[in-house]
Structure formats: structure tokens, C-alpha cells
C-alpha atoms as a PDB file:
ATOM      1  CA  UNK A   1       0.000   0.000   0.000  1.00  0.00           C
ATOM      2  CA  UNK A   2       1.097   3.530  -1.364  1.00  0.00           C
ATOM      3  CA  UNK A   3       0.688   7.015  -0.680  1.00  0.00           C
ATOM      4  CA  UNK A   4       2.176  10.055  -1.640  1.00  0.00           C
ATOM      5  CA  UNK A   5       4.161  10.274   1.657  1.00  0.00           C
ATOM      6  CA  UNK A   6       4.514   6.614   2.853  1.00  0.00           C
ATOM      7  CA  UNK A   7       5.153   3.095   1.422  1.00  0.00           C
ATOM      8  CA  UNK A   8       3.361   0.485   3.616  1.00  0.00           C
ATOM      9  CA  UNK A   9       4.124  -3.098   3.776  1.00  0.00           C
ATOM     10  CA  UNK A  10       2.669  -5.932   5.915  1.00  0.00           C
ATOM     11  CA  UNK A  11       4.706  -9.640   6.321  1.00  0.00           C
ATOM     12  CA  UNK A  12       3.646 -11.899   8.813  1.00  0.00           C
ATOM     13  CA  UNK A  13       2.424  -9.432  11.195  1.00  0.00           C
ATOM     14  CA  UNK A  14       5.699  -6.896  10.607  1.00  0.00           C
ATOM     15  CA  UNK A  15       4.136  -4.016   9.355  1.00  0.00           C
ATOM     16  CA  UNK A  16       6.984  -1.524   7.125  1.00  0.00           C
ATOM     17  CA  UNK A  17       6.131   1.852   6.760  1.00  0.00           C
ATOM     18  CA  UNK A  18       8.691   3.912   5.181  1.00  0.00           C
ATOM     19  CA  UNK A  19       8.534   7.622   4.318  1.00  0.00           C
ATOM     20  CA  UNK A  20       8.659   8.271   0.330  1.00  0.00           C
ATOM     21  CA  UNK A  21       9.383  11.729  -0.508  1.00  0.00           C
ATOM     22  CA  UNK A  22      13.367  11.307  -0.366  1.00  0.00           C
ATOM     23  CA  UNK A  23      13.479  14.119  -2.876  1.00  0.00           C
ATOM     24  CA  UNK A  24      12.014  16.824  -0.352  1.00  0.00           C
ATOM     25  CA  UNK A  25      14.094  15.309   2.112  1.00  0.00           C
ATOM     26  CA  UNK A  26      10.874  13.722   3.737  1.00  0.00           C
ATOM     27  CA  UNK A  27       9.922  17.361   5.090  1.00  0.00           C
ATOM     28  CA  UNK A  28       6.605  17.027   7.115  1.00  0.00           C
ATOM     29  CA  UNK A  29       3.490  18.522   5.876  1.00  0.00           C
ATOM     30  CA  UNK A  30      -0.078  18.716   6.868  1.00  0.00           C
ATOM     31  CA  UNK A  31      -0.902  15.007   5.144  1.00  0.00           C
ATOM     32  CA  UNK A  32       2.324  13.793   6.537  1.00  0.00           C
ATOM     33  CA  UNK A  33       0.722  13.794   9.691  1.00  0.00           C
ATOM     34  CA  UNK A  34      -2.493  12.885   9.083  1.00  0.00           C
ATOM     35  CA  UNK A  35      -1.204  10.133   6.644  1.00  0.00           C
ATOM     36  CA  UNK A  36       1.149   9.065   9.772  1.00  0.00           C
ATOM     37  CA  UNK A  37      -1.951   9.091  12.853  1.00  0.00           C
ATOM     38  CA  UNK A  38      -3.993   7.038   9.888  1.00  0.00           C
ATOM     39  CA  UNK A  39      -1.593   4.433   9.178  1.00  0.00           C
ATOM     40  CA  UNK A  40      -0.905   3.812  12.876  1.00  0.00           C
ATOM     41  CA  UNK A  41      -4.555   3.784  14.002  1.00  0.00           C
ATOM     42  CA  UNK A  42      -5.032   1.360  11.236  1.00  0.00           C
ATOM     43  CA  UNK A  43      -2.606  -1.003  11.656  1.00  0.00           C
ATOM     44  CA  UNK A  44      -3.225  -1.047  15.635  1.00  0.00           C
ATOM     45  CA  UNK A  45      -7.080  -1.464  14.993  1.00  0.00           C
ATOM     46  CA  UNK A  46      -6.646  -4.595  12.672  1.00  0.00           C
ATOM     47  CA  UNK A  47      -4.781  -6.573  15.653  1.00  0.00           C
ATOM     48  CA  UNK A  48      -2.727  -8.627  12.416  1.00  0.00           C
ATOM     49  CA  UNK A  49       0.282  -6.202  13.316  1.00  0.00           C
ATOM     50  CA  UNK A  50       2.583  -7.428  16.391  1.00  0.00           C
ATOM     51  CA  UNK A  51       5.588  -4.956  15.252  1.00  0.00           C
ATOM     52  CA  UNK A  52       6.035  -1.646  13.165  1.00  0.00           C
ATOM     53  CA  UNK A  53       9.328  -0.759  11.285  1.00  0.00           C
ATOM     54  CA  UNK A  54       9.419   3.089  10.377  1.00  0.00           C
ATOM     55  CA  UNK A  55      12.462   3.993   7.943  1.00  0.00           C
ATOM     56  CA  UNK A  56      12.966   6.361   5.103  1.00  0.00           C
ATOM     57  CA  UNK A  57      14.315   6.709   1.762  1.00  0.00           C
ATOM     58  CA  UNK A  58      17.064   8.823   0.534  1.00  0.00           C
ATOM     59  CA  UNK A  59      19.619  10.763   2.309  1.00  0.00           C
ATOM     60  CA  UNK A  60      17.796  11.881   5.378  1.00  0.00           C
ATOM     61  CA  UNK A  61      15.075  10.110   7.913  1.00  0.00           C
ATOM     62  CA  UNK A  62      13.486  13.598   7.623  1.00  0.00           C
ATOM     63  CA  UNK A  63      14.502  17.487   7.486  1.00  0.00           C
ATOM     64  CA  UNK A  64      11.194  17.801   9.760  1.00  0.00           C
ATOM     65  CA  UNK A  65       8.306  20.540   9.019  1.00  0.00           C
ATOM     66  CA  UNK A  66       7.658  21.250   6.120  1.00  0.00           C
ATOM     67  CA  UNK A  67       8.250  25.332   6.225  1.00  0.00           C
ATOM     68  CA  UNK A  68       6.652  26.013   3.887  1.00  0.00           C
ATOM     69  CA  UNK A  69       3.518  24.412   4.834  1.00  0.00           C
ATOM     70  CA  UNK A  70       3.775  25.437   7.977  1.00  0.00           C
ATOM     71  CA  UNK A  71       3.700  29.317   6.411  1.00  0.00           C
ATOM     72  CA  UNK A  72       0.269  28.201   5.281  1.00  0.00           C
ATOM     73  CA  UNK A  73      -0.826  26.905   7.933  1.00  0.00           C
ATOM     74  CA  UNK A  74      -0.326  29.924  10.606  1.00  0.00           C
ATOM     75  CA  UNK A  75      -3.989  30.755  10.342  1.00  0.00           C
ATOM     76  CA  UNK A  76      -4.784  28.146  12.464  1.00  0.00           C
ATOM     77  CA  UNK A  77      -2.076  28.981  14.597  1.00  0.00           C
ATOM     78  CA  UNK A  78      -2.866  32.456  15.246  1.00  0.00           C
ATOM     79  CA  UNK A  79      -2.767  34.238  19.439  1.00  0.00           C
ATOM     80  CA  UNK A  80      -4.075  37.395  18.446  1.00  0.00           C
ATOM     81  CA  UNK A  81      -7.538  36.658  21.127  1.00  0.00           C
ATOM     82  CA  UNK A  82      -8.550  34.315  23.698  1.00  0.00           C
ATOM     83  CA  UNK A  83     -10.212  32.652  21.008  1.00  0.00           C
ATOM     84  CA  UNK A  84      -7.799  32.550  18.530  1.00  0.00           C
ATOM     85  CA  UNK A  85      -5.496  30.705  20.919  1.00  0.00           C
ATOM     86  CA  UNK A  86      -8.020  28.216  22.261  1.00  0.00           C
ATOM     87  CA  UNK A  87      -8.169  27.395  18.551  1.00  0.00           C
ATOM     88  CA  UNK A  88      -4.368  27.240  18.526  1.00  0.00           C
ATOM     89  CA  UNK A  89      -4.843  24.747  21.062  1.00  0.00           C
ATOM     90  CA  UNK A  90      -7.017  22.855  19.546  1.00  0.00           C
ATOM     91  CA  UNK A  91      -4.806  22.899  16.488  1.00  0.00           C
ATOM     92  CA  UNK A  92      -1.387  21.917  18.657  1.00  0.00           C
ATOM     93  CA  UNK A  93      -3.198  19.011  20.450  1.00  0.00           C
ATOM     94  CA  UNK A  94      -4.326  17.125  16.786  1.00  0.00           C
ATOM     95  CA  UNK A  95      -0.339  17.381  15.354  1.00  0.00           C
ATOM     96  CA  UNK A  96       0.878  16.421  18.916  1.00  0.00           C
ATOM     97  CA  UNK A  97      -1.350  13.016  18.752  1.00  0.00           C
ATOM     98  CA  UNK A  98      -0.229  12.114  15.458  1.00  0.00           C
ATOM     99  CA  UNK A  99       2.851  11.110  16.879  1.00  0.00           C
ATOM    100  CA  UNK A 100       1.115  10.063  20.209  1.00  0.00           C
ATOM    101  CA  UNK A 101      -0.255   7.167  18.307  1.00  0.00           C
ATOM    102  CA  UNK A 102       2.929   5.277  17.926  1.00  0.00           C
ATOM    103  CA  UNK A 103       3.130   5.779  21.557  1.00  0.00           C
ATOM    104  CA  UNK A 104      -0.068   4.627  22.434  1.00  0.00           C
ATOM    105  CA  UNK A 105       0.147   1.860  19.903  1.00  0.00           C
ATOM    106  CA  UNK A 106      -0.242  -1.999  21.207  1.00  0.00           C
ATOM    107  CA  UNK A 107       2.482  -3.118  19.360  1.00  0.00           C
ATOM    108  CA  UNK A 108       6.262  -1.835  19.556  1.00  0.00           C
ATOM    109  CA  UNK A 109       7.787   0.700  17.158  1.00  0.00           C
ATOM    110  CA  UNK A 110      10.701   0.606  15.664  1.00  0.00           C
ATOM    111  CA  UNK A 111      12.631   3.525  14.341  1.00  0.00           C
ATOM    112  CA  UNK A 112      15.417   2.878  11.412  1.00  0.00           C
ATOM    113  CA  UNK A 113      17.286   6.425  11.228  1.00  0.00           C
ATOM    114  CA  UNK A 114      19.533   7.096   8.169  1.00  0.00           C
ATOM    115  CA  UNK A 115      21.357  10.388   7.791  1.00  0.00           C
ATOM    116  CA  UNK A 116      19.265  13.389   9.291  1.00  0.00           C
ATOM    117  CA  UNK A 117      16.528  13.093  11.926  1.00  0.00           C
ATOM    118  CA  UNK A 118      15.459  17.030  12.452  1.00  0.00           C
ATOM    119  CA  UNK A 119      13.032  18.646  13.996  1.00  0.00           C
ATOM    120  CA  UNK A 120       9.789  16.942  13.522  1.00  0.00           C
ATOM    121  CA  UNK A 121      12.218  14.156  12.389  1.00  0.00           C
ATOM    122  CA  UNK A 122      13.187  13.392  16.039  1.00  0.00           C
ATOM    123  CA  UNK A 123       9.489  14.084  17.192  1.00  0.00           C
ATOM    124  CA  UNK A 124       8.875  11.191  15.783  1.00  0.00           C
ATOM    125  CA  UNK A 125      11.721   8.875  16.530  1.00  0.00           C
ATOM    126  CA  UNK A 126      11.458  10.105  20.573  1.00  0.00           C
ATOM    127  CA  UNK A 127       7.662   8.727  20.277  1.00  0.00           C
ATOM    128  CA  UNK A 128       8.859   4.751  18.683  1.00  0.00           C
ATOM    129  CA  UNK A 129      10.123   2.208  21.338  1.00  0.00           C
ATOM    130  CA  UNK A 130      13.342   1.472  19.980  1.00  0.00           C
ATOM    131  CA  UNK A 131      15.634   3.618  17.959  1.00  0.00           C
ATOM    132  CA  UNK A 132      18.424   2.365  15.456  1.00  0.00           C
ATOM    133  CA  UNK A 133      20.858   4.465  13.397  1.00  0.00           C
ATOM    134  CA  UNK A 134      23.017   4.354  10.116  1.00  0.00           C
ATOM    135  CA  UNK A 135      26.475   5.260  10.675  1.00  0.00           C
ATOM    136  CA  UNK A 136      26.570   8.851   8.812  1.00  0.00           C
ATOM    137  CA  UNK A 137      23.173   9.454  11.310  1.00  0.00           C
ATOM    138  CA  UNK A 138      22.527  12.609  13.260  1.00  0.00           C
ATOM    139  CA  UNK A 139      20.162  14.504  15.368  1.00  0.00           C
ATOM    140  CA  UNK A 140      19.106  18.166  15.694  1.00  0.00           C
ATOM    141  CA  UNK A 141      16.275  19.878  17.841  1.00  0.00           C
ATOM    142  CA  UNK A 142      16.057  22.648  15.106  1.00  0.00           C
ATOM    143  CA  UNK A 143      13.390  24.745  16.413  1.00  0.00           C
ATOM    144  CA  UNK A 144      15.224  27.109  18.273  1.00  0.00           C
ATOM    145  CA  UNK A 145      17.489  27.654  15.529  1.00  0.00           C
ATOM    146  CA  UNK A 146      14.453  28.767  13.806  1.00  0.00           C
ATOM    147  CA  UNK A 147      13.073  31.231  16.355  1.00  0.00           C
ATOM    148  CA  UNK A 148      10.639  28.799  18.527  1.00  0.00           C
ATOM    149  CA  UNK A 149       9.803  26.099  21.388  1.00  0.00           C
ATOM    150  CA  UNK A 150       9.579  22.055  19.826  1.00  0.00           C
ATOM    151  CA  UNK A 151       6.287  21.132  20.353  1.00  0.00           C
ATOM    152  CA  UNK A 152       4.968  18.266  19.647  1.00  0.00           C
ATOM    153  CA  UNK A 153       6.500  15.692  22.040  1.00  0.00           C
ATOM    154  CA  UNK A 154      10.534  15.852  21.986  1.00  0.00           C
ATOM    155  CA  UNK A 155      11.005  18.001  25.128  1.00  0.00           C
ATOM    156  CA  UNK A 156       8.362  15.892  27.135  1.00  0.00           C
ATOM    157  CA  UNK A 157      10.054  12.482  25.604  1.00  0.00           C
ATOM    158  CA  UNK A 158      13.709  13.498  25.268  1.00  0.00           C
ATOM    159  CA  UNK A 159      14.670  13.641  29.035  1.00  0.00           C
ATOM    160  CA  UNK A 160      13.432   9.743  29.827  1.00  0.00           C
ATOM    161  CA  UNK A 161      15.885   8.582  27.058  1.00  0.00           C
ATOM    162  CA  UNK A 162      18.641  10.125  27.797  1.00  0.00           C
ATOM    163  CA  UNK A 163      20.450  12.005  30.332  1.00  0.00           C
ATOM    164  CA  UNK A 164      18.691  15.434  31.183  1.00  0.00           C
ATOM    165  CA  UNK A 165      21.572  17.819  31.115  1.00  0.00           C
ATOM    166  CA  UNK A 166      22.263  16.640  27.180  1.00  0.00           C
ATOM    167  CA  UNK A 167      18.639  16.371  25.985  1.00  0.00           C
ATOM    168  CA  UNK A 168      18.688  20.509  27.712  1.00  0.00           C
ATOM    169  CA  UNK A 169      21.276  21.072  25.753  1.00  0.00           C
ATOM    170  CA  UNK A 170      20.111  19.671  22.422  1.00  0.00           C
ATOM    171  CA  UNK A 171      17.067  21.576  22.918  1.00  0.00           C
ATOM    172  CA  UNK A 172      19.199  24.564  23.930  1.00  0.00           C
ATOM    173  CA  UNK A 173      21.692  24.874  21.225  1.00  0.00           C
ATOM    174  CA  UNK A 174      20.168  22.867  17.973  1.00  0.00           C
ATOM    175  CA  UNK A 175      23.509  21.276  18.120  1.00  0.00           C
ATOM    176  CA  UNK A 176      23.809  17.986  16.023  1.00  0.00           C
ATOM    177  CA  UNK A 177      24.227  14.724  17.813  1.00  0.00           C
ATOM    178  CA  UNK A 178      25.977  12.002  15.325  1.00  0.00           C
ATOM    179  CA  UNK A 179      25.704   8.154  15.120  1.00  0.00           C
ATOM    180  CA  UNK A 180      28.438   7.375  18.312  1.00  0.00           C
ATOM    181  CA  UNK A 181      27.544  10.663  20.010  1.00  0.00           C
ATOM    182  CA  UNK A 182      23.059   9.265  20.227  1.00  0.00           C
ATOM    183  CA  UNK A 183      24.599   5.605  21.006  1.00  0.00           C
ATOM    184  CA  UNK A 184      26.665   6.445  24.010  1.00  0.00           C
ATOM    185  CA  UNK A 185      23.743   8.666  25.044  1.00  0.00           C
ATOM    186  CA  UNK A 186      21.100   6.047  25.146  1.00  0.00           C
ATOM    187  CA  UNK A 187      19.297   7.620  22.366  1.00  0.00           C
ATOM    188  CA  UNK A 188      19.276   4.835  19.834  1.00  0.00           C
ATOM    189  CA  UNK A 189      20.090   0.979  20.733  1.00  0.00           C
ATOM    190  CA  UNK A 190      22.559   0.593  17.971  1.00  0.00           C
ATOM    191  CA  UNK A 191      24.516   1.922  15.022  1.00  0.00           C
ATOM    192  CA  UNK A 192      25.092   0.147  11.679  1.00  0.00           C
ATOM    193  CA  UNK A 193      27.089   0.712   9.157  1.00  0.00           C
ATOM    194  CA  UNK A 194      24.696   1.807   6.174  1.00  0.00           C
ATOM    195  CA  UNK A 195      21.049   2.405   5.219  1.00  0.00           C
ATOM    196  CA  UNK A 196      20.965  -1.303   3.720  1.00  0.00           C
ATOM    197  CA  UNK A 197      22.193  -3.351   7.588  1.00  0.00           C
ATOM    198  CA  UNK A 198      19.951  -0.544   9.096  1.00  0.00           C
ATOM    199  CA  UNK A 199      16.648  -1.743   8.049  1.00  0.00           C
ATOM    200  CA  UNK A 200      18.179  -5.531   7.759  1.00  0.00           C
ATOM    201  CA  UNK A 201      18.303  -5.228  11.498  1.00  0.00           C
ATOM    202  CA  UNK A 202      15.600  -3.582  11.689  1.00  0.00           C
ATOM    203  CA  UNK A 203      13.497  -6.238  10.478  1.00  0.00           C
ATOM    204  CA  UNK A 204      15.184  -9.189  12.264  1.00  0.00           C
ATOM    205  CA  UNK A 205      14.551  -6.620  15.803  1.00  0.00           C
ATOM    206  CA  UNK A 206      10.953  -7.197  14.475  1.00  0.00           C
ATOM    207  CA  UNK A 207      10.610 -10.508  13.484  1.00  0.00           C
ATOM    208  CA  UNK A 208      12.225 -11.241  17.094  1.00  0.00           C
ATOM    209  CA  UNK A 209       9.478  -9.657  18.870  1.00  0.00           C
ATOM    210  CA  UNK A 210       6.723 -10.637  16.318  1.00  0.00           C
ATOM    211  CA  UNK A 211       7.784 -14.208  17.495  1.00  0.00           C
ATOM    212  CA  UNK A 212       6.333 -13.635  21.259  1.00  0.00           C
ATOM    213  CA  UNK A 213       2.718 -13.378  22.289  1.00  0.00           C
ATOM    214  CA  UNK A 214       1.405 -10.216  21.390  1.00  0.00           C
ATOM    215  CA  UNK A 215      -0.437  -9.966  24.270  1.00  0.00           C
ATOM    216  CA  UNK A 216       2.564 -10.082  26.195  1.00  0.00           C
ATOM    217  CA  UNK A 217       4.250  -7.604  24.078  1.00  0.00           C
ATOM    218  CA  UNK A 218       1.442  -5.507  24.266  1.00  0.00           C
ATOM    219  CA  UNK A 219       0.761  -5.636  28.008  1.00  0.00           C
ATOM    220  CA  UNK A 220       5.163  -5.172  28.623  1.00  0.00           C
ATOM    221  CA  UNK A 221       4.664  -2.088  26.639  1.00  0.00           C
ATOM    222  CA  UNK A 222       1.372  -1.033  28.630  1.00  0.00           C
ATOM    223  CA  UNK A 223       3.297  -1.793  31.878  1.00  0.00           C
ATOM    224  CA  UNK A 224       6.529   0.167  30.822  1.00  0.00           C
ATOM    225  CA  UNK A 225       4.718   3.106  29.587  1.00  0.00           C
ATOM    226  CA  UNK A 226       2.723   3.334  33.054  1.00  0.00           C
ATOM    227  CA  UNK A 227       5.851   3.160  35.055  1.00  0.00           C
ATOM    228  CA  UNK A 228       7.214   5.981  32.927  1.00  0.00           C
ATOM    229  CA  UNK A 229       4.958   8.271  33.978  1.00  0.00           C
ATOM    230  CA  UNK A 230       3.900   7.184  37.344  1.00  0.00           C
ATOM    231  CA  UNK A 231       5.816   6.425  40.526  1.00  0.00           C
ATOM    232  CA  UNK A 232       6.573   2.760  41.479  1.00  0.00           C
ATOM    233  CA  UNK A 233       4.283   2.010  44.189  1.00  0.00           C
ATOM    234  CA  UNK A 234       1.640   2.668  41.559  1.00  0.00           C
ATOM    235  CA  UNK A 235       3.110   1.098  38.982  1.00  0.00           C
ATOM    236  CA  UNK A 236       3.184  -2.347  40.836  1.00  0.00           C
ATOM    237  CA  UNK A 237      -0.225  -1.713  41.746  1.00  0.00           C
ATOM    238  CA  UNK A 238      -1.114  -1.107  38.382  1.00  0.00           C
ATOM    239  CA  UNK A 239       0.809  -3.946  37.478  1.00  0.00           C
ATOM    240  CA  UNK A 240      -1.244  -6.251  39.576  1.00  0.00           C
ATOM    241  CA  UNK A 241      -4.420  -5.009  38.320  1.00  0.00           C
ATOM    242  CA  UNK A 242      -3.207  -5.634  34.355  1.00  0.00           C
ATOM    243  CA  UNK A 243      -0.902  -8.709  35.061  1.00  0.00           C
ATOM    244  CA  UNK A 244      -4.747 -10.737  36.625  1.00  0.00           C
ATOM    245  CA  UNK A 245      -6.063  -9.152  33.404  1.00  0.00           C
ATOM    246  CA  UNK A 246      -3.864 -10.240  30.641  1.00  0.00           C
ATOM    247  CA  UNK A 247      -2.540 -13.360  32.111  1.00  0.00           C
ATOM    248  CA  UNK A 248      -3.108 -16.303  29.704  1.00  0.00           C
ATOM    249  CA  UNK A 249      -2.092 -20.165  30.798  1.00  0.00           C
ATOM    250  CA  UNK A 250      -2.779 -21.261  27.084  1.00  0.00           C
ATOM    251  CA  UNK A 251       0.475 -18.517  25.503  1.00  0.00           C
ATOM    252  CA  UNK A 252       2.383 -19.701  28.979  1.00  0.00           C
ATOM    253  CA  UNK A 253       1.820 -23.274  27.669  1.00  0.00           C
ATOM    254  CA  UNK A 254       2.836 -22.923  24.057  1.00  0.00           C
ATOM    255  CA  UNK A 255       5.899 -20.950  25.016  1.00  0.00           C
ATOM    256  CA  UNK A 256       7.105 -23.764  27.009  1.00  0.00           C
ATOM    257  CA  UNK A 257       6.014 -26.918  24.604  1.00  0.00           C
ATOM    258  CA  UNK A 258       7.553 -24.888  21.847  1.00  0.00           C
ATOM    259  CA  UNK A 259      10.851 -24.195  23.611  1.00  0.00           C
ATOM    260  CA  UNK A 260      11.079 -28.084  25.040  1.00  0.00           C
ATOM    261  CA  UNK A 261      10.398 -29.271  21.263  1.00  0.00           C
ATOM    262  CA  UNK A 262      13.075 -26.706  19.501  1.00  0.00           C
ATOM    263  CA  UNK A 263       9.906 -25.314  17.518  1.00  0.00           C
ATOM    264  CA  UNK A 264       8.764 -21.975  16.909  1.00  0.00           C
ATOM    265  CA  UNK A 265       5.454 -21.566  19.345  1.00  0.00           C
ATOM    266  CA  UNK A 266       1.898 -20.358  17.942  1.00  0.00           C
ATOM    267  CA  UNK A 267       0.540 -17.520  19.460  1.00  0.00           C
ATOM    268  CA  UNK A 268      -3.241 -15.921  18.543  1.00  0.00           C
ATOM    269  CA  UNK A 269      -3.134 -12.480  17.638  1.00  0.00           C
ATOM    270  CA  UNK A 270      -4.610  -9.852  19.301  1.00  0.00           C
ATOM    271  CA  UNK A 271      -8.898  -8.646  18.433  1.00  0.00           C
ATOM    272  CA  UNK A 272      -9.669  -5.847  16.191  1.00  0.00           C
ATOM    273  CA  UNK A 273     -10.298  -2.694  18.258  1.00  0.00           C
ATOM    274  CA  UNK A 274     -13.633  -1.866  18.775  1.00  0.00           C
ATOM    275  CA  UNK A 275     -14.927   1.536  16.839  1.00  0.00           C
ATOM    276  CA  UNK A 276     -17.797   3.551  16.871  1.00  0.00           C
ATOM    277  CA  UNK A 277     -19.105   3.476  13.212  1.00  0.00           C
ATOM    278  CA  UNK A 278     -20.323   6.973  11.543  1.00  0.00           C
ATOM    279  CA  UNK A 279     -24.335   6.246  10.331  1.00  0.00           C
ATOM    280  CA  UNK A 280     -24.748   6.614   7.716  1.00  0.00           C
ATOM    281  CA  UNK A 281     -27.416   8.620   6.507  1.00  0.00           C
ATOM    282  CA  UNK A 282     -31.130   7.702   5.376  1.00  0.00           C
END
């Protein structure tokens, strides 16, 4: 499945979506992100999916906003009355949860960086669950280079992957943070040498986790994104509550036949997600 932005693939529940507009250096525009929040959403709704892979083409992950589009789109940005900026709001909130999505998603997300990942670019990687990188990879918070505050996620997500003091002064400086620099940080998990081993591990990261129940993928990711933003005596309680949800003898089972007979186990997928249905009319 194509778009003008993305290329989307699905294998064996490894779903590939890879941005497409290497010539404009994968800038983000308005259906970038609404092309991005749609995929997601759709992919996590179907329940087939157990792992996403988001790469690019050409020689950057992305140059981030689109400026250009972003001219455009001031109107809706405009503080010139209370109302005005509750509208601003409004606007802010929908870009922020196009990223939120791969957050939010019951599956993990991995992001394959090659060459620049800027702006809106790291936005975007910050919100995945694991980050690789190409060797000739870097990263720049460009926004206050360019006069304003990053807004959609990096600041809030930045700090709780790597140390504080050089996320501050990323988001101080717009200095760029190569390959070595983001792996001794903690930013990304490892660095190969090209685009081509990039997404070739990648893949094989995916098809590892693809090959464990999804619903304990999916409930390790709920758990881990709870204790992220909550203390740890809630966090074990929380635990409790979703571990006597989730729980299933039958996965438990199949893991351990499968690993005492050297086979691959068998796990169910996860249900659609339920959604409210416009009616339609007449």
C-alpha cells in the first residue's frame, strides 16, 4: 500500500512503513501527519500487526516541518484573542497526537534512522520504542534555531531517554548529535554501518518480537509506559491489576512446549479494536 508520503508493507504481522518523498528530504506537511496518525490507528485497529518498522528513503530520515507548509498553515495557529489561541490549542493538540499514536500503539515501534533526523524528524523517533541508526546518522532539535519552542512531544520524551543535562542542551543549542555521540547517550540501541544493515536489522529486531505473544508484548509495553509516567508504588499496583487481566495459561503453555520441542510456538493475535461506526445517513 502507497501514498504520496509513505510506502506500507505488511509480512507476517511486521508491518513496514517507510517515508517516500526522499526528494524533499521527507519534510513534514499537513498530510504527513495525518497520513502518519492514519496508518498507525489502522494497523493497531486490525490486531494482524505485532511490530512496526518506520524507515525512510534517501539521504535523510526527515529534514522535519515542512516550512513552507507550515507558512500556510499559521492561520490556524494564530494568538491574536482568547479565542484565537483556544483554537491554537485545539490545532497543537491534533499534530501532537499524530505522533502520540505510535506511543499509544499496542504493538512496539521501531525507528530505522539514516542520515538526518530534524526537527519533527526526532518528534517522531522520541515517540517509537526502539531507535536504530546508520552510521553517517545525526540529530538536531532545530526549532530554536528557527526562532521557537519544539512542540509536539521531543522536550516531554527526550529527558526519559537520555540524560537530562544533554537532551537541555540539544534543545538549547540545535547542536547535532551524530551516530556514536546518540549511542553512548542512550538515544538509539545501535549503530550500523549503512542504510541497507539498518533496516536488515531492523526487520530481524521485528521478526524477534513478532515471534512472542502479542499480548505479552502488548501488556510489557502497557506496563513500561505506566511506570514511565507514574511512581513505582503505583506502577506495581497497576501492574497487579493488568498482570490478573492479561494473564493467559494457554500462551504460557505454548511458550514452554515450543521451547522443550526446539519449535517456533503459535501464538493468537490480538482482536480488532472496537470503533464507533459513523451512520450513515437515510
Amino acid at each position: 500500500m502507497s501514498s504520496h508520503h509513505f510506502q506500507l508493507d505488511i509480512d507476517q504481522g511486521i508491518a513496514h512503513l517507510q517515508l517516500s518523498r526522499p526528494d524533499q528530504f521527507n519534510v513534514m506537511d499537513r498530510a504527513f501527519f495525518t497520513g502518519l496518525r492514519d496508518h498507525v490507528r489502522a494497523l493497531d485497529q486490525g490486531g494482524e500487526v505485532r511490530a512496526l518498522v518506520i524507515s525512510s528513503t534517501g539521504k535523510h530520515f526527515s529534514a522535519g516541518m515542512d516550512l513552507q507548509e507550515f507558512a500556510r498553515m499559521m492561520g490556524d495557529f494564530d494568538t491574536g484573542s482568547p479565542r484565537r489561541r483556544l483554537g491554537f490549542q485545539h490545532a497543537l493538540a491534533g499534530l501532537m497526537n499524530c505522533f502520540d499514536v505510535l506511543d499509544k500503539a499496542r504493538f512496539p515501534v521501531i525507528c530505522a534512522v539514516q542520515g538526518g533526523c530534524i526537527g519533527g524528524g526526532l518528534d517522531l523517533a522520541a515517540a517509537c520504542d526502539i531507535r536504530l541508526c546508520s552510521a553517517d546518522a545525526f540529530f538536531c532539535l532545530q526549532e530554536t534555531q528557527i526562532g521557537m519552542t519544539a512542540d509536539l512531544g521531543v522536550l516531554q520524551r527526550l529527558g526519559r531517554l537520555i540524560p537530562a543535562g544533554a537532551a537541555r542542551q540539544m534543545a538549547y543549542t540545535s547542536e547535532r548529535v551524530g551516530a556514536e555521540r546518540a549511542l553512548a547517550l542512550g538515544l538509539v540501541n545501535a549503530v550500523l554501518p549503512d542504510a541497507g544493515t539498518l533496516l536488515q536489522r531492523a526487520m530481524e529486531l521485528a521478526r524477534e518480537i513478532a515471534a512472542k505473544s502479542p499480548l505479552a508484548v502488548a501488556g510489557t509495553k502497557l506496563a513500561m509506559n505506566f511506570a514511565r509516567d507514574h511512581g513505582t508504588d503505583e506502577s506495581l499496583r497497576q501492574m497487579a491489576v493488568l498482570q490478573s487481566a492479561i494473564f493467559d495459561p494457554a500462551d504460557l503453555l505454548a511458550a514452554v512446549q515450543a521451547w522443550q520441542t526446539r519449535r517456533d510456538p503459535d501464538f493468537d493475535g490480538l482482536p480488532p479494536l472496537f470503533e464507533l461506526e459513523t451512520p450513515r445517513a437515510g
